[in-house]
C-alpha atoms as a PDB file:
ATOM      1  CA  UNK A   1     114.509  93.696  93.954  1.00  0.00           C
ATOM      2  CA  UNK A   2     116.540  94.422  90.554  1.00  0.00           C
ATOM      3  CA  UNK A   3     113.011  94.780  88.923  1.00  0.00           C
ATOM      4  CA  UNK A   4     111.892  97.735  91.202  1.00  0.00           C
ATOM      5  CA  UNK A   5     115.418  99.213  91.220  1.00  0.00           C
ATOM      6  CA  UNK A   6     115.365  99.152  87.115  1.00  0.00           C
ATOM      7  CA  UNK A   7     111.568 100.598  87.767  1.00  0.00           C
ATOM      8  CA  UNK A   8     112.689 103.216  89.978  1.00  0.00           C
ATOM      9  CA  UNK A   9     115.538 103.947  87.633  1.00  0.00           C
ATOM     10  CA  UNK A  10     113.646 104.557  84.359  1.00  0.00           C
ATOM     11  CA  UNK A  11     111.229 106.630  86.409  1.00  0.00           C
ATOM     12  CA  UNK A  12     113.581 109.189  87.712  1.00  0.00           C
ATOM     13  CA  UNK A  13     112.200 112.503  85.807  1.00  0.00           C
ATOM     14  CA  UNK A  14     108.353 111.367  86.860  1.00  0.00           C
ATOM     15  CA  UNK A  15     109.622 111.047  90.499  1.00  0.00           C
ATOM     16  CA  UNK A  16     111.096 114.426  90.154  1.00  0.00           C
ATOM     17  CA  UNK A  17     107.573 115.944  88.101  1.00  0.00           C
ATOM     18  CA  UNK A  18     105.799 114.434  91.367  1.00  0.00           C
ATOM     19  CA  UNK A  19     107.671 115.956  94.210  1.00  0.00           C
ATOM     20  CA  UNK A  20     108.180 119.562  92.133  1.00  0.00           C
ATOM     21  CA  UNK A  21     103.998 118.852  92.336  1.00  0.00           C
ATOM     22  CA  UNK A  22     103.785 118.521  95.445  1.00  0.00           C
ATOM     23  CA  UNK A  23     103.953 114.890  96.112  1.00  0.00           C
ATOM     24  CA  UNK A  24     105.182 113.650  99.631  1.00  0.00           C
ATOM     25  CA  UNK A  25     107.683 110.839 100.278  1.00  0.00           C
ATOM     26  CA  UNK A  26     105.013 108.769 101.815  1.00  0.00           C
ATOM     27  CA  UNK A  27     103.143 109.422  98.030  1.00  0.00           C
ATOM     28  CA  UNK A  28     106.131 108.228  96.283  1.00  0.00           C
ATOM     29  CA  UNK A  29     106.903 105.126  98.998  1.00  0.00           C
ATOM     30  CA  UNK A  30     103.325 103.789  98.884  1.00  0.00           C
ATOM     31  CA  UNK A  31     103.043 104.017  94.642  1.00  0.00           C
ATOM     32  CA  UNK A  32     106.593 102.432  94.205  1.00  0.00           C
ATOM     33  CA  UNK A  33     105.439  99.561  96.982  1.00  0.00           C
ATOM     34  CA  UNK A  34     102.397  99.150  95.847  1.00  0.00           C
ATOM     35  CA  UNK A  35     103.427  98.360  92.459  1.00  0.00           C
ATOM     36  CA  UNK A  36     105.864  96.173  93.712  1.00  0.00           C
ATOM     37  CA  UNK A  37     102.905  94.170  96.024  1.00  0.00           C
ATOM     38  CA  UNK A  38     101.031  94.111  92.752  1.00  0.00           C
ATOM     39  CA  UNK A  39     103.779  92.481  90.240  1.00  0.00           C
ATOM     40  CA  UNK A  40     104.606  90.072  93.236  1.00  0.00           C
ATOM     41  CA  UNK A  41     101.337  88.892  93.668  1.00  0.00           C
ATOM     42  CA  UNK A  42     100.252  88.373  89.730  1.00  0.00           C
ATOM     43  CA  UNK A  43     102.936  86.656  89.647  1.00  0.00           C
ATOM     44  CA  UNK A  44     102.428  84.401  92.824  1.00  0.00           C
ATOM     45  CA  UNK A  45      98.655  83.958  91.705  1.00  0.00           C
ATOM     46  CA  UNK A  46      99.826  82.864  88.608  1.00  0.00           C
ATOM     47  CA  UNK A  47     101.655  80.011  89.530  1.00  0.00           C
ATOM     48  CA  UNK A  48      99.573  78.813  92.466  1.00  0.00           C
ATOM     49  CA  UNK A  49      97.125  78.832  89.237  1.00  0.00           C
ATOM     50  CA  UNK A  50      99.418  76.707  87.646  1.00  0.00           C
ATOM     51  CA  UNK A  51     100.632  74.313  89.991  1.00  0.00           C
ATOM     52  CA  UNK A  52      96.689  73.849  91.316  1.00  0.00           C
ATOM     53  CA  UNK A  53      96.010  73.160  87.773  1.00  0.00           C
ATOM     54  CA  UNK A  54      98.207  70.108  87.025  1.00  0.00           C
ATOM     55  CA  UNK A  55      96.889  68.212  89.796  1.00  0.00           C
ATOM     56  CA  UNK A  56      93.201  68.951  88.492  1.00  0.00           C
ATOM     57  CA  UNK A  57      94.558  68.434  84.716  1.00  0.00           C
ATOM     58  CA  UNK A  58      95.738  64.780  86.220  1.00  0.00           C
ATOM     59  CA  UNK A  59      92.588  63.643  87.835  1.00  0.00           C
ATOM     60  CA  UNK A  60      90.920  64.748  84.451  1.00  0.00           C
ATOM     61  CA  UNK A  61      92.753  62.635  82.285  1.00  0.00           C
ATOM     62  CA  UNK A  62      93.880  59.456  84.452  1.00  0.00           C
ATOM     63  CA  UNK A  63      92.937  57.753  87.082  1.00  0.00           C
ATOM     64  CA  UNK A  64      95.425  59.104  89.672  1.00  0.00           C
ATOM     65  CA  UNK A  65      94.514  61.238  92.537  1.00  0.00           C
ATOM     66  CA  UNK A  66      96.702  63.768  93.948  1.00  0.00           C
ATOM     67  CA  UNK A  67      95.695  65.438  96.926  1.00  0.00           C
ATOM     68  CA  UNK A  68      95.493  69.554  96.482  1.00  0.00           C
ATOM     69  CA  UNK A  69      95.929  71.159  99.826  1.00  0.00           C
ATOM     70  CA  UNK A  70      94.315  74.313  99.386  1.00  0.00           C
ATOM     71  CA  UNK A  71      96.262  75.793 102.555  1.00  0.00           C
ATOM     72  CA  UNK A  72      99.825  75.855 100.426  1.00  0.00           C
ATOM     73  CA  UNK A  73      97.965  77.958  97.532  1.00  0.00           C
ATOM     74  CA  UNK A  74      97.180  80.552 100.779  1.00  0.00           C
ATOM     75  CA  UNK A  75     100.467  80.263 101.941  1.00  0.00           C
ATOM     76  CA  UNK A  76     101.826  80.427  98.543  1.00  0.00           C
ATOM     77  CA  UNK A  77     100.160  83.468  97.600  1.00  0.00           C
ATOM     78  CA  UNK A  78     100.804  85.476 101.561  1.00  0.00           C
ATOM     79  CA  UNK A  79     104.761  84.665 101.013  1.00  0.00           C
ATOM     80  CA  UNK A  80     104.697  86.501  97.710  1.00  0.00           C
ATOM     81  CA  UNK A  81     103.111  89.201  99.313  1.00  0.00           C
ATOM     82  CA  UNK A  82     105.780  89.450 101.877  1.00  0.00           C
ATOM     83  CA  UNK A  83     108.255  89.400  99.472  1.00  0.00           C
ATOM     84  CA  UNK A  84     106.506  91.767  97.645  1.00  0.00           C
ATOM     85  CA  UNK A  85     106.909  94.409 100.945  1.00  0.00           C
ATOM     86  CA  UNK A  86     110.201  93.133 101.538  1.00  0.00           C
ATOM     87  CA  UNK A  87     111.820  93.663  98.439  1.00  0.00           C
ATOM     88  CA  UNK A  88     109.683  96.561  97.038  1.00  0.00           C
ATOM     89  CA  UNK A  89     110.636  98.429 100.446  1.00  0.00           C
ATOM     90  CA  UNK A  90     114.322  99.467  99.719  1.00  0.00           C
ATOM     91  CA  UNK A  91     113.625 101.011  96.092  1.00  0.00           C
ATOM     92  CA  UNK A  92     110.726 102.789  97.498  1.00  0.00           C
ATOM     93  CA  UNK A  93     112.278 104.702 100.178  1.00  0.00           C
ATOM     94  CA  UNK A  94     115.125 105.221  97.816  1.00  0.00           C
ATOM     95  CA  UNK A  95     112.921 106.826  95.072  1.00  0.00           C
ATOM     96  CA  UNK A  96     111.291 108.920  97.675  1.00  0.00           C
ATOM     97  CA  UNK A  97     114.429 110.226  98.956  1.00  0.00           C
ATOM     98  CA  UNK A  98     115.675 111.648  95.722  1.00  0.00           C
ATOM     99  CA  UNK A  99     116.297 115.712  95.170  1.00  0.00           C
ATOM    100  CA  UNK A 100     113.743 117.208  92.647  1.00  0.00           C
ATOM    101  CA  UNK A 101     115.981 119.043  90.961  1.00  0.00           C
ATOM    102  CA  UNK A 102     118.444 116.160  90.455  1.00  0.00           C
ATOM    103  CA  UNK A 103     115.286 114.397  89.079  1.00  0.00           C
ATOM    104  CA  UNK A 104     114.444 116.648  86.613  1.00  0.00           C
ATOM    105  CA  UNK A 105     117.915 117.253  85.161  1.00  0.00           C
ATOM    106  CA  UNK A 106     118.106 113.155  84.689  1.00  0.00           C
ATOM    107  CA  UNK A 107     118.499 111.416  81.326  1.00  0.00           C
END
């Protein structure tokens, strides 16, 4: 949540550009969640990456087997998406509910 809020933050005068535009606070909710579904979900797909690739990287190289249940790299990857919505939510709405002219005059 502190990186969207630090997103939202530095963004302030491109927020305000966009609604002077014309942009609607549904336009401004969706990019600001959408980016925060995004970083969650490189992220999550990243490590399920990871932690699916030690097991494999062990079965290489010895004669261990560790099972791999695919079903925690799906589960892995929805719960990052949730968290993604969850925490990406609350900045979002914020940003959209900023004045225009409050934006602009920002630094």
């Amino acid at each position: 949540m502190n990186i969207m809020f630090a997103t939202v933050s530095s963004r302030i005068p491109e927020i305000g550009i966009r609604k002077a535009v014309g942009a609607t606070r549904q336009d401004i909710t969706l990019q600001f969640l959408t980016e925060a579904i995004l970083i969650s979900v490189t992220g999550g797909a990243v490590g399920t990456l990871i932690g699916l690739g030690l097991p494999f990287s062990v079965r290489f190289f010895t004669d261990y087997q560790l099972p791999i249940p695919l079903l925690s790299a799906f589960v892995a990857i929805v719960v990052c998406c949730l968290v993604g919505i969850g925490f990406g939510t609350f900045p979002a709405r914020r940003a959209a509910t900023l004045d225009p002219v409050e934006c602009l005059r920002y630094e």
